[in-house]
C-alpha atoms as a PDB file:
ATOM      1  CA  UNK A   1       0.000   0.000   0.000  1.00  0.00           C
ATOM      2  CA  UNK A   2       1.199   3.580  -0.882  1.00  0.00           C
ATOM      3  CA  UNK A   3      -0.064   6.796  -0.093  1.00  0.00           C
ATOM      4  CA  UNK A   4       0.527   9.739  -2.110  1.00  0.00           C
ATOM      5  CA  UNK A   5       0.308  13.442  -1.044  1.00  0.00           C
ATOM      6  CA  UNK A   6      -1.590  14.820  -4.398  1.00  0.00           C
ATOM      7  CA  UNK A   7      -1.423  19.274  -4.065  1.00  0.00           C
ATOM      8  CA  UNK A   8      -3.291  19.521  -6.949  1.00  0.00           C
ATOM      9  CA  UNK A   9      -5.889  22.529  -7.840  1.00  0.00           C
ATOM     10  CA  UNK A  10      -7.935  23.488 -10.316  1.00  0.00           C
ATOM     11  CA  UNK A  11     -10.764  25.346  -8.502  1.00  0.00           C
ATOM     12  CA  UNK A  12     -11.074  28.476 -10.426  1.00  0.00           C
ATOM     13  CA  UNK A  13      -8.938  30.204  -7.256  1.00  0.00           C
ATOM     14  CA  UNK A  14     -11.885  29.404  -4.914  1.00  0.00           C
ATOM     15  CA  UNK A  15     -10.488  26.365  -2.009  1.00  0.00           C
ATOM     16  CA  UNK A  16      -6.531  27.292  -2.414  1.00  0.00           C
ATOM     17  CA  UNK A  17      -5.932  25.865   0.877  1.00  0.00           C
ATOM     18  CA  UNK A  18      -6.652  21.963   0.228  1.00  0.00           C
ATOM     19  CA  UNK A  19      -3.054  22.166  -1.576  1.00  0.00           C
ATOM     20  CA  UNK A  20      -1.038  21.630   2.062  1.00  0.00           C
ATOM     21  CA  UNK A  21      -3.959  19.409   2.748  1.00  0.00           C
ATOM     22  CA  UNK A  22      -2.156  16.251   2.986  1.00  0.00           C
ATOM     23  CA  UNK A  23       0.339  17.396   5.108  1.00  0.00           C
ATOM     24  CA  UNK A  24      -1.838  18.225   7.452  1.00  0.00           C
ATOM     25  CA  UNK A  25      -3.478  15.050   6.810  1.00  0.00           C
ATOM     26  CA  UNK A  26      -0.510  13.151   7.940  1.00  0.00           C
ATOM     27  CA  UNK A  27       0.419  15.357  10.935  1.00  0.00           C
ATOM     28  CA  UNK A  28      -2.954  14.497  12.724  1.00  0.00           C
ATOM     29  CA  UNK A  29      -2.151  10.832  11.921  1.00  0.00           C
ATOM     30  CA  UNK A  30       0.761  10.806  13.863  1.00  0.00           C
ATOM     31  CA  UNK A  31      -1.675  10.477  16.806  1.00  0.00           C
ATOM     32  CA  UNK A  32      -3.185   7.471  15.303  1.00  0.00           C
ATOM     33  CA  UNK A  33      -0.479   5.318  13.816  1.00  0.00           C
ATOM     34  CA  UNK A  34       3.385   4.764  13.079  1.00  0.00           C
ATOM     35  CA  UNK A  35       3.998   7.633  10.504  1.00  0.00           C
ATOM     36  CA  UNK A  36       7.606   6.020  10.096  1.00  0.00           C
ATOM     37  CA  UNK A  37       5.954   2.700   8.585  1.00  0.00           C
ATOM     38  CA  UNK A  38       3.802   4.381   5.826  1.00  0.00           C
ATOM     39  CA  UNK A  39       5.265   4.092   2.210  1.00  0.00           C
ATOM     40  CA  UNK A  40       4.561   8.026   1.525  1.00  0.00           C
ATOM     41  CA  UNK A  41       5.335   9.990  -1.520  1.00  0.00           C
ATOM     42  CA  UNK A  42       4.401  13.125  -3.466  1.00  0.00           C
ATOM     43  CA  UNK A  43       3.702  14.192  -7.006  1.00  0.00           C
ATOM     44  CA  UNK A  44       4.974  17.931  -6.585  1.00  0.00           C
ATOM     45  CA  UNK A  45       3.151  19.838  -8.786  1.00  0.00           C
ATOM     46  CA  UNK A  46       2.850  23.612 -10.010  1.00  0.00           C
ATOM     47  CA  UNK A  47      -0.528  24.547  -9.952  1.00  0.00           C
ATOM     48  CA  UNK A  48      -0.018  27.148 -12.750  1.00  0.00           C
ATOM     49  CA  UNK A  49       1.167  24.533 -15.546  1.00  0.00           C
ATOM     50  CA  UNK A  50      -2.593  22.906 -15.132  1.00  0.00           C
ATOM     51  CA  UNK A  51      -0.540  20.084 -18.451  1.00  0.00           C
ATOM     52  CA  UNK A  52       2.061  19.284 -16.768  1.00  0.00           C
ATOM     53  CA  UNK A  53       0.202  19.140 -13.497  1.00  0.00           C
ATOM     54  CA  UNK A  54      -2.393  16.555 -14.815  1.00  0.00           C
ATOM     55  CA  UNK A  55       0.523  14.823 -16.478  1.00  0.00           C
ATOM     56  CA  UNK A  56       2.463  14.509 -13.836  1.00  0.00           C
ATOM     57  CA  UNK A  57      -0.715  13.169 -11.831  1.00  0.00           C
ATOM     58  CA  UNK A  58      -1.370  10.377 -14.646  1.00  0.00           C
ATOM     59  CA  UNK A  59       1.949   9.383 -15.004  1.00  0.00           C
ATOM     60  CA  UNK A  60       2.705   8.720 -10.920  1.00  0.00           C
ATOM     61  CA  UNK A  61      -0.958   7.675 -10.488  1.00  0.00           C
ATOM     62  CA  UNK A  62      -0.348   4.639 -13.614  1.00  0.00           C
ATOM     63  CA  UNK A  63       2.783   3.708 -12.075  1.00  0.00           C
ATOM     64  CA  UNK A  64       1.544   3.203  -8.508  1.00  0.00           C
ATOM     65  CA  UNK A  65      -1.477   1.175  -9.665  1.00  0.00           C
ATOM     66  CA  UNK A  66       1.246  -1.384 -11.655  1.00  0.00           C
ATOM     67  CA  UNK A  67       3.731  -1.899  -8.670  1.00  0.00           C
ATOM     68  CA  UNK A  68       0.939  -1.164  -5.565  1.00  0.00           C
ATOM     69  CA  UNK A  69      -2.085  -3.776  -3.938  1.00  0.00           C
ATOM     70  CA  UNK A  70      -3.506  -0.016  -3.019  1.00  0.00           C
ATOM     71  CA  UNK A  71      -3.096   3.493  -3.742  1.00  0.00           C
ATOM     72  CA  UNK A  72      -4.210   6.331  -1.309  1.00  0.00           C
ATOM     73  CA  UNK A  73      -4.300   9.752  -2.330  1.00  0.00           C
ATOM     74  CA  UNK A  74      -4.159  12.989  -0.625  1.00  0.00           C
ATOM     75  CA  UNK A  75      -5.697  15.965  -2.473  1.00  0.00           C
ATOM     76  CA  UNK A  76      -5.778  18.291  -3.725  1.00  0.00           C
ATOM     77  CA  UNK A  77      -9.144  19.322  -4.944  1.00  0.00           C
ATOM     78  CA  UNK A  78     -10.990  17.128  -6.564  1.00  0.00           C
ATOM     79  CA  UNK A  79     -10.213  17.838  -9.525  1.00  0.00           C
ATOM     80  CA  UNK A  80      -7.077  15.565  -8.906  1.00  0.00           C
ATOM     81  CA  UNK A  81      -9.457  12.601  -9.231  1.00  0.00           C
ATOM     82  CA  UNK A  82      -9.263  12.909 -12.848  1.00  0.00           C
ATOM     83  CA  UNK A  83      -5.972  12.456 -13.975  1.00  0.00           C
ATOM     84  CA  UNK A  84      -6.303   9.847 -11.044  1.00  0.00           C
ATOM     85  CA  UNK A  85      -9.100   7.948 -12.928  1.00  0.00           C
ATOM     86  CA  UNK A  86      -7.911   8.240 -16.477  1.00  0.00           C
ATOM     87  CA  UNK A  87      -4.863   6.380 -15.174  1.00  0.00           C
ATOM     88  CA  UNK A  88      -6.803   3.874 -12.947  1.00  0.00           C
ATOM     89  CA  UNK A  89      -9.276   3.426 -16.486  1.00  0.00           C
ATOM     90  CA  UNK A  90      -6.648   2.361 -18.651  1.00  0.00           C
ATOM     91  CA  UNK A  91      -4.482   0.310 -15.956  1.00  0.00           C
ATOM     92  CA  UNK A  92      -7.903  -2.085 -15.299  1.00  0.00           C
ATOM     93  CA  UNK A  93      -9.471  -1.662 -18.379  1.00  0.00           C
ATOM     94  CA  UNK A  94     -12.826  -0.133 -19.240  1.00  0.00           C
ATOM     95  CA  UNK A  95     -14.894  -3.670 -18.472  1.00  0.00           C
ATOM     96  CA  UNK A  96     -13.462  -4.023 -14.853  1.00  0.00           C
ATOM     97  CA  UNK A  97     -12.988  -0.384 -13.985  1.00  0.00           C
ATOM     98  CA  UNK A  98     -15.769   0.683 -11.224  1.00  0.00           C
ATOM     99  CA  UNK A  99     -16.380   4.354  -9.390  1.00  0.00           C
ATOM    100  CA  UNK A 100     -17.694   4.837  -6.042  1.00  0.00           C
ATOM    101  CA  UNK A 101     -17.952   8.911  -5.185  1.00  0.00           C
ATOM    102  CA  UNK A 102     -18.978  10.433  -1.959  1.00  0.00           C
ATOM    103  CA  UNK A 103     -19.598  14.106  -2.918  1.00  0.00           C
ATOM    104  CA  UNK A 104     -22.204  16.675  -1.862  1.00  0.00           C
ATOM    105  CA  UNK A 105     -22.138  17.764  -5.204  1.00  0.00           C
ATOM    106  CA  UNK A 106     -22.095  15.825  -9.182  1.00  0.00           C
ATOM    107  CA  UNK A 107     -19.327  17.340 -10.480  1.00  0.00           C
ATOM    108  CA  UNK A 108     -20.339  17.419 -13.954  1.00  0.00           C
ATOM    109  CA  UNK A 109     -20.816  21.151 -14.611  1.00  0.00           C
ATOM    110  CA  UNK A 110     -19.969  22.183 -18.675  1.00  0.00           C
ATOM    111  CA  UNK A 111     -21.324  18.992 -19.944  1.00  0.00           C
ATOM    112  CA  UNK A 112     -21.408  20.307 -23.813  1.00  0.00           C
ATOM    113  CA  UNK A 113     -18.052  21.523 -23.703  1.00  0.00           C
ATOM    114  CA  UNK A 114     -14.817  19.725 -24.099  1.00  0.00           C
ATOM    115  CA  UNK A 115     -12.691  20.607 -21.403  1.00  0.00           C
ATOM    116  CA  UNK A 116      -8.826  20.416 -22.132  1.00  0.00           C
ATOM    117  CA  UNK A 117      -8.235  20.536 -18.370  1.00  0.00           C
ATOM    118  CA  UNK A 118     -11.270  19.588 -16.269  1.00  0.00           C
ATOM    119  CA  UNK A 119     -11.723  21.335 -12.656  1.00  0.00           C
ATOM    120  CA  UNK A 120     -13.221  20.742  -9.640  1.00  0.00           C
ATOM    121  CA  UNK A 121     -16.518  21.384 -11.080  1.00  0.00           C
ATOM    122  CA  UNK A 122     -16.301  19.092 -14.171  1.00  0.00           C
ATOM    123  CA  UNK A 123     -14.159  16.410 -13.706  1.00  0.00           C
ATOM    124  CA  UNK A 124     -16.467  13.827 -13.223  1.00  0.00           C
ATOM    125  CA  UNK A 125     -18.452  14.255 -16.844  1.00  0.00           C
ATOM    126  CA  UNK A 126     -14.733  14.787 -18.417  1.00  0.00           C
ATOM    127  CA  UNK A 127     -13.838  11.284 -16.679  1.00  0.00           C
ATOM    128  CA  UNK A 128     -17.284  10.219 -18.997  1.00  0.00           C
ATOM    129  CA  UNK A 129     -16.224  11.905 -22.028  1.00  0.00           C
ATOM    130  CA  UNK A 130     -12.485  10.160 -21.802  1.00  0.00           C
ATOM    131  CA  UNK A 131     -13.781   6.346 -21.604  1.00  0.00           C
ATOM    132  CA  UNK A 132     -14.768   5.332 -17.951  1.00  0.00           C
ATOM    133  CA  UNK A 133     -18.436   3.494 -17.881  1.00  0.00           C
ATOM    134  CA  UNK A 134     -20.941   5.744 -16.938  1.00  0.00           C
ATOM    135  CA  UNK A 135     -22.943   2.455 -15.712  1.00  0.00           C
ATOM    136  CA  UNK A 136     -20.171   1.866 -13.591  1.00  0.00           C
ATOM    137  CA  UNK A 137     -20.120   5.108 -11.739  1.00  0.00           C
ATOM    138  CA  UNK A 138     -22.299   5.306  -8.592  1.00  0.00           C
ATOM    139  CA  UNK A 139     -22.496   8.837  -6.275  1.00  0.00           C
ATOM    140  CA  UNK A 140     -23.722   8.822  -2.618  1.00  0.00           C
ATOM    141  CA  UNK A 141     -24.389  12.311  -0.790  1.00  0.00           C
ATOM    142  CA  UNK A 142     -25.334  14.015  -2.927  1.00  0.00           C
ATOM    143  CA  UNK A 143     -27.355  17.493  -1.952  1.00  0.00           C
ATOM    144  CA  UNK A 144     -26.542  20.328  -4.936  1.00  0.00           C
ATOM    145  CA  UNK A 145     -27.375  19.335  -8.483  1.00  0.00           C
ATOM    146  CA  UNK A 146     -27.432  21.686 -11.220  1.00  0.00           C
ATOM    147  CA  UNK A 147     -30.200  21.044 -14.076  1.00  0.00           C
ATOM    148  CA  UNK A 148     -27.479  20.060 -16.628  1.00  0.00           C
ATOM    149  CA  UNK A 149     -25.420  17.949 -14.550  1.00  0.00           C
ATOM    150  CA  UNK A 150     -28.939  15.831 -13.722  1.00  0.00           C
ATOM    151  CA  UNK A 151     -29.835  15.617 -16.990  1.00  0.00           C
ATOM    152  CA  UNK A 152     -26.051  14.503 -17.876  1.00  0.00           C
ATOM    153  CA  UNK A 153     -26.073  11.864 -15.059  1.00  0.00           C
ATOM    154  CA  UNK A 154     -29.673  10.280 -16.400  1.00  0.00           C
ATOM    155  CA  UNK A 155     -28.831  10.092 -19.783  1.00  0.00           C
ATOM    156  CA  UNK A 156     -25.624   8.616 -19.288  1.00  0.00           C
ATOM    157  CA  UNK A 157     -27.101   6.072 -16.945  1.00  0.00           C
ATOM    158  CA  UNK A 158     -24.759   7.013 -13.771  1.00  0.00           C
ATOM    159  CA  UNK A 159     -26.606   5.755 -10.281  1.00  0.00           C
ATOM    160  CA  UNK A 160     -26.787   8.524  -7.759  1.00  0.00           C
ATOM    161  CA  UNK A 161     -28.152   8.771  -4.233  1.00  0.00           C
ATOM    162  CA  UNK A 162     -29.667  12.261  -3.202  1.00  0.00           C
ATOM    163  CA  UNK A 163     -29.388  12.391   0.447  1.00  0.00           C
ATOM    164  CA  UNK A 164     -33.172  13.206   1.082  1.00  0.00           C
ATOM    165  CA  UNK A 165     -34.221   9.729  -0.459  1.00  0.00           C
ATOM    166  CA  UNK A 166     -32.837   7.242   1.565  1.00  0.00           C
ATOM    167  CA  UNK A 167     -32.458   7.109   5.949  1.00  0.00           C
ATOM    168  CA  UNK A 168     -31.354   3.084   6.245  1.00  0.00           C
ATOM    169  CA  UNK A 169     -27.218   3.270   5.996  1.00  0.00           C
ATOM    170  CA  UNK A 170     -27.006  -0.337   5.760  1.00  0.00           C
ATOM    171  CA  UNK A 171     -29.438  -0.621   2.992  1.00  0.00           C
ATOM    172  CA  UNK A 172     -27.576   1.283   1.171  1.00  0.00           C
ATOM    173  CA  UNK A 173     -23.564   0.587   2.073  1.00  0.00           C
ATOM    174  CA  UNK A 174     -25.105  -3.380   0.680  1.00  0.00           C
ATOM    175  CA  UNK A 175     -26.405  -1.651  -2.089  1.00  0.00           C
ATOM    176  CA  UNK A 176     -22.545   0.167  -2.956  1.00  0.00           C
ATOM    177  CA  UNK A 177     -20.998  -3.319  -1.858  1.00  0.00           C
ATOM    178  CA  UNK A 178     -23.358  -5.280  -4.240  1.00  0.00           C
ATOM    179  CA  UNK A 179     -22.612  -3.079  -6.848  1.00  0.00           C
ATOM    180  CA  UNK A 180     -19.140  -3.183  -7.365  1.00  0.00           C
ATOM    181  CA  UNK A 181     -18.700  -6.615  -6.166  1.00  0.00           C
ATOM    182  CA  UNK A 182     -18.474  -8.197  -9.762  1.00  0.00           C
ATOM    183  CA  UNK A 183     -16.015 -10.801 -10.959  1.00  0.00           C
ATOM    184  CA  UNK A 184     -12.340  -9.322 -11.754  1.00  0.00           C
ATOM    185  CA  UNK A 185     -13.975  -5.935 -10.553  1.00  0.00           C
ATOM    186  CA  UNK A 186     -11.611  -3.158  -9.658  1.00  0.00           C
ATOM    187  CA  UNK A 187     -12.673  -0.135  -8.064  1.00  0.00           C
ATOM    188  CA  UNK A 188     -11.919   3.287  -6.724  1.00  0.00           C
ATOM    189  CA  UNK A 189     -13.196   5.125  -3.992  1.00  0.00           C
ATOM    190  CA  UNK A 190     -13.440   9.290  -4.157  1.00  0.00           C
ATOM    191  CA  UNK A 191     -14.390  11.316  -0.562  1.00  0.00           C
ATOM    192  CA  UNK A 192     -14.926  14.896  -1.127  1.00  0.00           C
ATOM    193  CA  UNK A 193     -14.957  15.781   2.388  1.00  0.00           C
ATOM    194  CA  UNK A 194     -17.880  17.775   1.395  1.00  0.00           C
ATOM    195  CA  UNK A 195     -20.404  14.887   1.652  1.00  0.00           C
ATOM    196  CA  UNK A 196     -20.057  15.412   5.046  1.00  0.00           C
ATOM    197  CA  UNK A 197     -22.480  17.841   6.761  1.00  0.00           C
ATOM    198  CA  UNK A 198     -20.290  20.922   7.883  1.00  0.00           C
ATOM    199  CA  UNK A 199     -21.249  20.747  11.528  1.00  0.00           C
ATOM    200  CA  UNK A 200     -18.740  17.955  11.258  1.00  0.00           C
ATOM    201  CA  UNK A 201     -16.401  19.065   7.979  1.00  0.00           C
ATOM    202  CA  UNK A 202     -16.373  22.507   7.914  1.00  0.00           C
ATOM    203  CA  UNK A 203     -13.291  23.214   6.022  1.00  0.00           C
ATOM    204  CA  UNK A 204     -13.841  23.197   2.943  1.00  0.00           C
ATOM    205  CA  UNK A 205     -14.700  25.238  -0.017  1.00  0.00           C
ATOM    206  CA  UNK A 206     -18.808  24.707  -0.605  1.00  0.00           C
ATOM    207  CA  UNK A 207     -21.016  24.021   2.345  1.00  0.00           C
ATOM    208  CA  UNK A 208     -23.864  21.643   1.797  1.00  0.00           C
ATOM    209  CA  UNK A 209     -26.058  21.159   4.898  1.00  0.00           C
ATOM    210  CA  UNK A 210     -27.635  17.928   5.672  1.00  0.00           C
ATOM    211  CA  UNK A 211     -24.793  16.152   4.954  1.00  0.00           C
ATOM    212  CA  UNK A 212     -23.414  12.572   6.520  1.00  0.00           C
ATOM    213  CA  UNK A 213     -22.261  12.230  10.026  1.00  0.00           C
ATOM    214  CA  UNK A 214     -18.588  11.539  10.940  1.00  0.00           C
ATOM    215  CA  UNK A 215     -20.177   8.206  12.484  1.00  0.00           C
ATOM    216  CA  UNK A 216     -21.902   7.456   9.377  1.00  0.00           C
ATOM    217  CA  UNK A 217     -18.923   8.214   6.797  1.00  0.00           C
ATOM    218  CA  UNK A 218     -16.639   6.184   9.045  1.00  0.00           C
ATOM    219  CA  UNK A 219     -19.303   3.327   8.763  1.00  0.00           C
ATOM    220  CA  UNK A 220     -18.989   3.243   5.211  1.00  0.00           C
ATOM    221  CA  UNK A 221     -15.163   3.198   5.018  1.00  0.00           C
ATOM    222  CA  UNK A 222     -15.518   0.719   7.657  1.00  0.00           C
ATOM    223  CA  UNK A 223     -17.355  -1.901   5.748  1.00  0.00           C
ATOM    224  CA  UNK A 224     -15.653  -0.817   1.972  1.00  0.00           C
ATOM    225  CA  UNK A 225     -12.330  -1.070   2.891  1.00  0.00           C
ATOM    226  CA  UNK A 226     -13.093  -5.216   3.685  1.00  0.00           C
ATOM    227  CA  UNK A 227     -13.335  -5.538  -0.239  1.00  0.00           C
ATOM    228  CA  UNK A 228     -10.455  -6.772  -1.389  1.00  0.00           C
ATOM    229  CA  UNK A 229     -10.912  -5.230  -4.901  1.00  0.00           C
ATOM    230  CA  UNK A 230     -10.679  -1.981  -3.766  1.00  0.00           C
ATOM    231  CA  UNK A 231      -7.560  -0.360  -5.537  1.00  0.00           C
ATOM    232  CA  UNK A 232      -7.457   3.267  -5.164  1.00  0.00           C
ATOM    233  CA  UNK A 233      -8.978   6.030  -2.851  1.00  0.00           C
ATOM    234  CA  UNK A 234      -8.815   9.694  -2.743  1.00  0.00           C
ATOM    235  CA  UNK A 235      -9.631  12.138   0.372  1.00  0.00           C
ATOM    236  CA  UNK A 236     -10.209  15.286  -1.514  1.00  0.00           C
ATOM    237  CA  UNK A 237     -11.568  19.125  -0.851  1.00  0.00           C
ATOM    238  CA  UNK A 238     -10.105  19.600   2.532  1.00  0.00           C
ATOM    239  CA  UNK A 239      -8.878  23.111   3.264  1.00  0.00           C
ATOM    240  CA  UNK A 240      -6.082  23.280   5.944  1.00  0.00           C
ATOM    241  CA  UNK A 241      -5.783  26.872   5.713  1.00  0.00           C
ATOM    242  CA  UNK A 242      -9.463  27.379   6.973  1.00  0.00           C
ATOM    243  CA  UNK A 243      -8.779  24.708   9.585  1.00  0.00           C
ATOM    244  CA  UNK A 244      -7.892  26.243  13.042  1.00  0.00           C
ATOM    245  CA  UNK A 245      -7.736  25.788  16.689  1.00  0.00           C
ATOM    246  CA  UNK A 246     -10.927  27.964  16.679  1.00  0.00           C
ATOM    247  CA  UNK A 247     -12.783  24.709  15.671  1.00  0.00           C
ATOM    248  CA  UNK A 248     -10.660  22.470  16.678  1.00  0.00           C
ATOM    249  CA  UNK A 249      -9.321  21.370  13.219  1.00  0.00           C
ATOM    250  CA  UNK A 250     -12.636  19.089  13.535  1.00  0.00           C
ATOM    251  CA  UNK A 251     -11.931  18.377   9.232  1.00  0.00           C
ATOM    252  CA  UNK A 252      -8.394  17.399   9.241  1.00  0.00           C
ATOM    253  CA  UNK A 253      -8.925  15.445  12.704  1.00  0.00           C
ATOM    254  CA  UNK A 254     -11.936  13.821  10.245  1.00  0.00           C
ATOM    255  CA  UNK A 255      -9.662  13.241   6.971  1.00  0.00           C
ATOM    256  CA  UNK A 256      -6.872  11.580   9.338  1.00  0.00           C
ATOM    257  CA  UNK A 257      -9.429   8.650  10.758  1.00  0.00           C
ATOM    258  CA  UNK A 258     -10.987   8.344   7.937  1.00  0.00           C
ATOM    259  CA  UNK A 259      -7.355   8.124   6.493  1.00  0.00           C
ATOM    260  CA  UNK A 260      -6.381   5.676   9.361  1.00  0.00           C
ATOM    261  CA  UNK A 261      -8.933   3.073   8.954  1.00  0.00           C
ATOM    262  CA  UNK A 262      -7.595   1.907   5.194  1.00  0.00           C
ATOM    263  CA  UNK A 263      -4.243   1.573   6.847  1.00  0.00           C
END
C-alpha cells in the first residue's frame, strides 16, 4: 500500500488551501499510527502549468497502480481525481474499472463543452467523455445538483443517491458493496470531504447542509475497505488553511481517521 500526497488545484482560485492538505493530513495521523511505517510519496506539482500538473498526476498515479495492492491519495481538490481515474481506467481496463464517489455535489458542470483541463466542477463528466463506464459510476451524498449535470447523469445512466431519499445506511452501504462486487472488478473510492455535513467538515470550499455524520462516513469506510478489490482512494476538498484551533481542526482530525482506517 502507498499513499501519495496529491497538491493539486484546479478550482477556479476558490479552495486554495486543500493544496497543504495532505500534510496536514498526515500530521494528525501521527496520533493514530506509526507515521515512520507508511510508504509516503508526493507528485509535486505547479498549480499554474494545469498540463504538466495533470501529467504529472497520470503518469505517478499509472505507475503506482502497476507496482501497488492499493493506492491512497491525498488531495488536492478534486479535480485531482481525474488524472487519477484516467490512469486507474486504462491500468484495469474499461470492463473491470468501477467508481464509487462520496460528494455533496455531481461534479459534472460544462457537460457540452470539451474541457482540455477539467476542474473541480467538471471532472467527473470529463472522466465520462475520456472512456470510464458511466454504468459503472455510482455517487452517494449528494445534496446540490445543477439542471445540466442531472440531466447529464440520467442520460448517461450514472446511479446517484440524493441524500433526502434514503435514511437506512445499511441498505444502502449493501447496495454500494453489491454493486461493485463483480467478478475481476476493480474499483476506486473518491471522498470529497464535502459529503459530510459541515457541523462535522467545515473546512472546505462549498457548504452543503444535511450532509453525513462523521459516524456514518466512518461506517462506510468501515465496511468498503473489507473488499479486497478496492484499488485506489482519494480524500479530496479539505482546506487546511481554513482549519484552526478555533474549531478544533474538527476536518483534518476527520480526513486523518478516515485516512487511518484503510491503513
Amino acid at each position: 500500500m502507498q499513499i501519495i500526497k496529491v497538491p493539486g488545484l484546479n478550482n477556479l482560485q476558490k479552495n486554495n488551501g486543500c493544496r497543504n492538505a495532505g500534510n496536514a493530513i498526515l500530521a494528525e495521523l501521527r496520533g493514530l499510527v506509526k507515521i515512520s511505517d507508511l510508504n509516503v510519496e508526493e507528485i509535486h506539482v505547479d498549480n499554474f502549468k494545469l498540463d504538466e500538473q495533470e501529467k504529472l498526476i497520470y503518469e505517478n498515479s499509472k505507475q503506482a497502480f502497476e507496482i501497488q495492492d492499493k493506492v491512497i491519495f491525498l488531495g488536492g481538490d478534486h479535480s485531482v481525481s481525474y488524472p487519477i481515474g484516467k490512469a486507474f481506467l486504462e491500468t484495469f481496463g474499461e470492463k473491470n474499472s468501477y467508481l464509487v464517489i462520496f460528494d455533496a455535489h455531481a461534479d459534472c458542470m460544462n457537460v457540452w463543452d470539451e474541457i482540455k483541463y477539467p476542474d473541480h466542477e467538471e471532472w467527473l463528466s470529463s472522466l465520462v467523455k475520456k472512456g470510464f463506464d458511466a454504468k459503472k459510476i455510482i455517487l452517494i451524498g449528494l445534496r446540490k445538483i445543477e439542471p445540466e449535470e442531472k440531466e447529464f447523469l440520467d442520460s448517461n445512466g450514472i446511479q446517484y443517491w440524493e441524500m433526502g431519499k434514503f435514511s437506512d445506511m445499511e441498505i444502502l452501504c449493501d447496495s454500494i458493496m453489491e454493486f461493485v462486487n463483480k467478478k475481476n472488478a476493480k474499483f476506486y473510492l473518491s471522498i470529497d470531504i464535502d459529503v459530510i455535513d459541515p457541523a462535522f467538515a467545515p473546512s472546505t470550499g462549498y457548504l452543503e447542509p444535511g450532509g453525513f455524520t462523521s459516524r456514518e462516513i466512518l461506517y462506510f469506510v468501515r465496511r468498503l475497505r473489507l473488499l479486497k478489490n478496492l484499488k485506489a482512494v482519494d480524500i479530496v476538498e479539505v482546506d487546511s488553511e481554513k482549519d484552526s484551533a478555533k474549531n478544533n481542526s474538527i476536518t483534518i482530525k476527520l480526513a486523518a481517521k478516515i485516512l487511518s482506517e484503510f491503513l
